[in-house]
C-alpha atoms as a PDB file:
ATOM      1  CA  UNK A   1       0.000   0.000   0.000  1.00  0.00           C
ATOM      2  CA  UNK A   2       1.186   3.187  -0.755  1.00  0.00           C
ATOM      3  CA  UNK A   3       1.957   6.061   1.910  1.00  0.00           C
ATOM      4  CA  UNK A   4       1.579  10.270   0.708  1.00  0.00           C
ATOM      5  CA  UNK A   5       3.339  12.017   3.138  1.00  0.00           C
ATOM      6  CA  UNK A   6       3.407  16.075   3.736  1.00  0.00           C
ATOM      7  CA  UNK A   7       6.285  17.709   5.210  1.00  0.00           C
ATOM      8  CA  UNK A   8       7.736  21.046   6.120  1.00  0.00           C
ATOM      9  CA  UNK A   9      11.214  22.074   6.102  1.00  0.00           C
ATOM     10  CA  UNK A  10      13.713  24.444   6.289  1.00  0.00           C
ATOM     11  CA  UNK A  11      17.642  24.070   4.925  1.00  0.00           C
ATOM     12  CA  UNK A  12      19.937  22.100   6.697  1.00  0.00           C
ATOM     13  CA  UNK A  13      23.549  22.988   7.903  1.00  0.00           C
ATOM     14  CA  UNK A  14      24.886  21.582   4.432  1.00  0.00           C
ATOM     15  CA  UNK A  15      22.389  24.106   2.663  1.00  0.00           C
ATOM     16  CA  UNK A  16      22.429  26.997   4.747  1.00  0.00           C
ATOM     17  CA  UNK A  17      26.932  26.912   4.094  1.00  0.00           C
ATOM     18  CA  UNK A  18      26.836  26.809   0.202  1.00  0.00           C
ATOM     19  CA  UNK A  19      27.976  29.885  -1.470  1.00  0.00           C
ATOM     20  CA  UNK A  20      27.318  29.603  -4.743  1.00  0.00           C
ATOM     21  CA  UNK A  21      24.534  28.747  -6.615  1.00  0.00           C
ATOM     22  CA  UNK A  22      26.442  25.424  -8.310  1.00  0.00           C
ATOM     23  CA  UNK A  23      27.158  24.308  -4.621  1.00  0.00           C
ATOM     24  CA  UNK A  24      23.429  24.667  -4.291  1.00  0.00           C
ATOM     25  CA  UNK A  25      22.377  22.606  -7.372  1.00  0.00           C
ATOM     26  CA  UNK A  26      24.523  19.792  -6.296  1.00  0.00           C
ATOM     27  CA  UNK A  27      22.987  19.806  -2.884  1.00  0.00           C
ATOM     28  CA  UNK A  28      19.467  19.767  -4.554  1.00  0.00           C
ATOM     29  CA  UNK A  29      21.005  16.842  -6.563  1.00  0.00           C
ATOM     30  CA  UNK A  30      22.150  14.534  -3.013  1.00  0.00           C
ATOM     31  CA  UNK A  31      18.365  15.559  -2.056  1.00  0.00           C
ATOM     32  CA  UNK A  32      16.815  14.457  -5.061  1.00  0.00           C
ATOM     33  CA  UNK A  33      19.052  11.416  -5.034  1.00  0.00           C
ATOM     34  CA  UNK A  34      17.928  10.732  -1.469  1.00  0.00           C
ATOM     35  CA  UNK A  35      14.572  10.785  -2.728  1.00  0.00           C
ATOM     36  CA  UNK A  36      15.010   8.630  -5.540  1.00  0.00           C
ATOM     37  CA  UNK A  37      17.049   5.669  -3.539  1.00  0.00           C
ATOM     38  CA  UNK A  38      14.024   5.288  -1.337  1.00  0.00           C
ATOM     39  CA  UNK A  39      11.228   5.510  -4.221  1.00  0.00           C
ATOM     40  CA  UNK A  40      10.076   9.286  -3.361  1.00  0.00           C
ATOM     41  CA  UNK A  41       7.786  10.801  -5.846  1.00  0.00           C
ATOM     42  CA  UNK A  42       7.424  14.504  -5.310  1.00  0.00           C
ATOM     43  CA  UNK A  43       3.680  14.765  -6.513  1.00  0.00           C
ATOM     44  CA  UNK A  44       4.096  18.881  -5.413  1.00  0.00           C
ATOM     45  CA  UNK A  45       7.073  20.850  -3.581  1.00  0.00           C
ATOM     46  CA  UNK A  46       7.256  24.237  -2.876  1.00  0.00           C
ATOM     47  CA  UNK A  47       7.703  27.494  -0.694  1.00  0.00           C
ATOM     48  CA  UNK A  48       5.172  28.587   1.903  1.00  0.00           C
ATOM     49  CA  UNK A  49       6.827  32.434   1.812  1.00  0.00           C
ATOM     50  CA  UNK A  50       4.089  33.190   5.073  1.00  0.00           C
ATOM     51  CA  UNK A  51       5.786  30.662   7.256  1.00  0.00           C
ATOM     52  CA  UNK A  52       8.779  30.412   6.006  1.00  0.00           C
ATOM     53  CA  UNK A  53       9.343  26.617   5.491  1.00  0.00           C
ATOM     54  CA  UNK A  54       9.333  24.436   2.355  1.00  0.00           C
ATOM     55  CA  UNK A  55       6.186  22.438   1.657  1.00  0.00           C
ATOM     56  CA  UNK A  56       6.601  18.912  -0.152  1.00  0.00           C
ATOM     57  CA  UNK A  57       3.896  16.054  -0.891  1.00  0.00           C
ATOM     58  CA  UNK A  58       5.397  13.126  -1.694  1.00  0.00           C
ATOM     59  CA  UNK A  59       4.694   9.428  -2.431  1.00  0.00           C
ATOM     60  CA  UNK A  60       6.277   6.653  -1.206  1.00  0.00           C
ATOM     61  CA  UNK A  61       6.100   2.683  -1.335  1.00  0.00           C
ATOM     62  CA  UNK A  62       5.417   2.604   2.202  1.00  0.00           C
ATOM     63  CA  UNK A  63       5.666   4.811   5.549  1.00  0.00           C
ATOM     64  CA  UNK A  64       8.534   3.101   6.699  1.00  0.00           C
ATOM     65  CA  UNK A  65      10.365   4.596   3.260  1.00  0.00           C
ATOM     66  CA  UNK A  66       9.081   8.279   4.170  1.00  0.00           C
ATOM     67  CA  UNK A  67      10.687   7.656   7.354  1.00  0.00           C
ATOM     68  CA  UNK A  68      13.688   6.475   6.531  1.00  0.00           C
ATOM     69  CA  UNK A  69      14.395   9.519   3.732  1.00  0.00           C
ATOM     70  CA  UNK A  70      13.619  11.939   6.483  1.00  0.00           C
ATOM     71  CA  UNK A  71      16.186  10.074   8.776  1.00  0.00           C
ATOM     72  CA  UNK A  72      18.683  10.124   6.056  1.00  0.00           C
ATOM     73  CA  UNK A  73      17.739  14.054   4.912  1.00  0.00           C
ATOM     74  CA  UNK A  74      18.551  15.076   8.440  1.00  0.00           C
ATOM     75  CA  UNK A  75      21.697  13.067   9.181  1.00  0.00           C
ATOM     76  CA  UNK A  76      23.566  14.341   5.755  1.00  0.00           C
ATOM     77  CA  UNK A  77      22.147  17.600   6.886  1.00  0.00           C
ATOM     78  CA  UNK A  78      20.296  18.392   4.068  1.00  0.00           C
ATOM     79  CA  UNK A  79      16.885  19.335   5.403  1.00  0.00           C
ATOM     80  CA  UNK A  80      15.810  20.214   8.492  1.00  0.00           C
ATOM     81  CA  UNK A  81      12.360  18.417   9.327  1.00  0.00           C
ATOM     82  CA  UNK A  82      10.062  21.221  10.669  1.00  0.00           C
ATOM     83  CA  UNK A  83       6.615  18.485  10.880  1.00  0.00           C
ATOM     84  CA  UNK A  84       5.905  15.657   8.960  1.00  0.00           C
ATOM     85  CA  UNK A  85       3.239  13.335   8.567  1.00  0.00           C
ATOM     86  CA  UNK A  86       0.453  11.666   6.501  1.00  0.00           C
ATOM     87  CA  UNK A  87      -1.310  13.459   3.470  1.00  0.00           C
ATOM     88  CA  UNK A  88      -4.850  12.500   2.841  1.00  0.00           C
ATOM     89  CA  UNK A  89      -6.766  14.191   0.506  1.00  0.00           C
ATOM     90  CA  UNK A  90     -10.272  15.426   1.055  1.00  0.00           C
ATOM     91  CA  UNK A  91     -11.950  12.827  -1.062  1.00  0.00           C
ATOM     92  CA  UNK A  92     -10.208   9.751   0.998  1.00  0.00           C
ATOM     93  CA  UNK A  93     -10.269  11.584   4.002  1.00  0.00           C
ATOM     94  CA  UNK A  94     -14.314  13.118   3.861  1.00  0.00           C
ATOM     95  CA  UNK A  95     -15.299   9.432   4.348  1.00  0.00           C
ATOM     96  CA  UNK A  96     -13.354   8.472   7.288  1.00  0.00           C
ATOM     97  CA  UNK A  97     -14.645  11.973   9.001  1.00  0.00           C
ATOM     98  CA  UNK A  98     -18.367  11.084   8.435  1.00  0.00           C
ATOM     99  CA  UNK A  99     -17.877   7.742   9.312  1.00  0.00           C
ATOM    100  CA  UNK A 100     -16.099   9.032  12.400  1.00  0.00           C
ATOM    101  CA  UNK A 101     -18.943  11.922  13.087  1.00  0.00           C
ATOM    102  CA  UNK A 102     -21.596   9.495  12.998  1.00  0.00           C
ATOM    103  CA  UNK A 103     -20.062   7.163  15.133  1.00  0.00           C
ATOM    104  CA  UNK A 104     -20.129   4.284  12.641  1.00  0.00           C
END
């Protein structure tokens, strides 16, 4: 069964020291490499200006994957995890809510 997850981040120590743009790219490469070693599909990724964090939706095999690219994100200081968790759109999640509402 597949697993959407939804994070927020902000850059990590490796991000936040690059000084030039092509330092950058290759950084955005390890990430996207990251991604791609643990079957992450970015289905939508980008900046929330208001709060200040990255946004990504991504889909994975399972959560266990999600988990483990976060893990590895973090430790190669990459990304810095602000929340993460399950993404369930309206349509699967409207269901479960009336189900849940109505005490069924």
């Amino acid at each position: 069964m597949s697993y959407t997850s939804i994070t927020t981040t902000t850059p990590g120590p490796r991000m936040l020291a690059a000084e030039t743009s092509e330092e950058g790219d290759a950084l955005l490469a390890e990430v996207f490499g990251v991604l791609a070693a643990n079957g992450g599909e970015i289905v939508l990724s980008g900046q929330d200006f208001a709060r200040g964090v990255n946004v990504s939706i991504t889909k994975y095999e399972d959560s266990a994957a999600a988990v483990k690219t976060q893990i590895e994100m973090s430790a190669k200081g990459l990304l810095e995890f602000v929340s993460a968790g399950p993404f369930v759109a309206l349509d699967e999640w409207w269901p479960i809510a009336s189900a849940a509402i109505n005490d069924n």
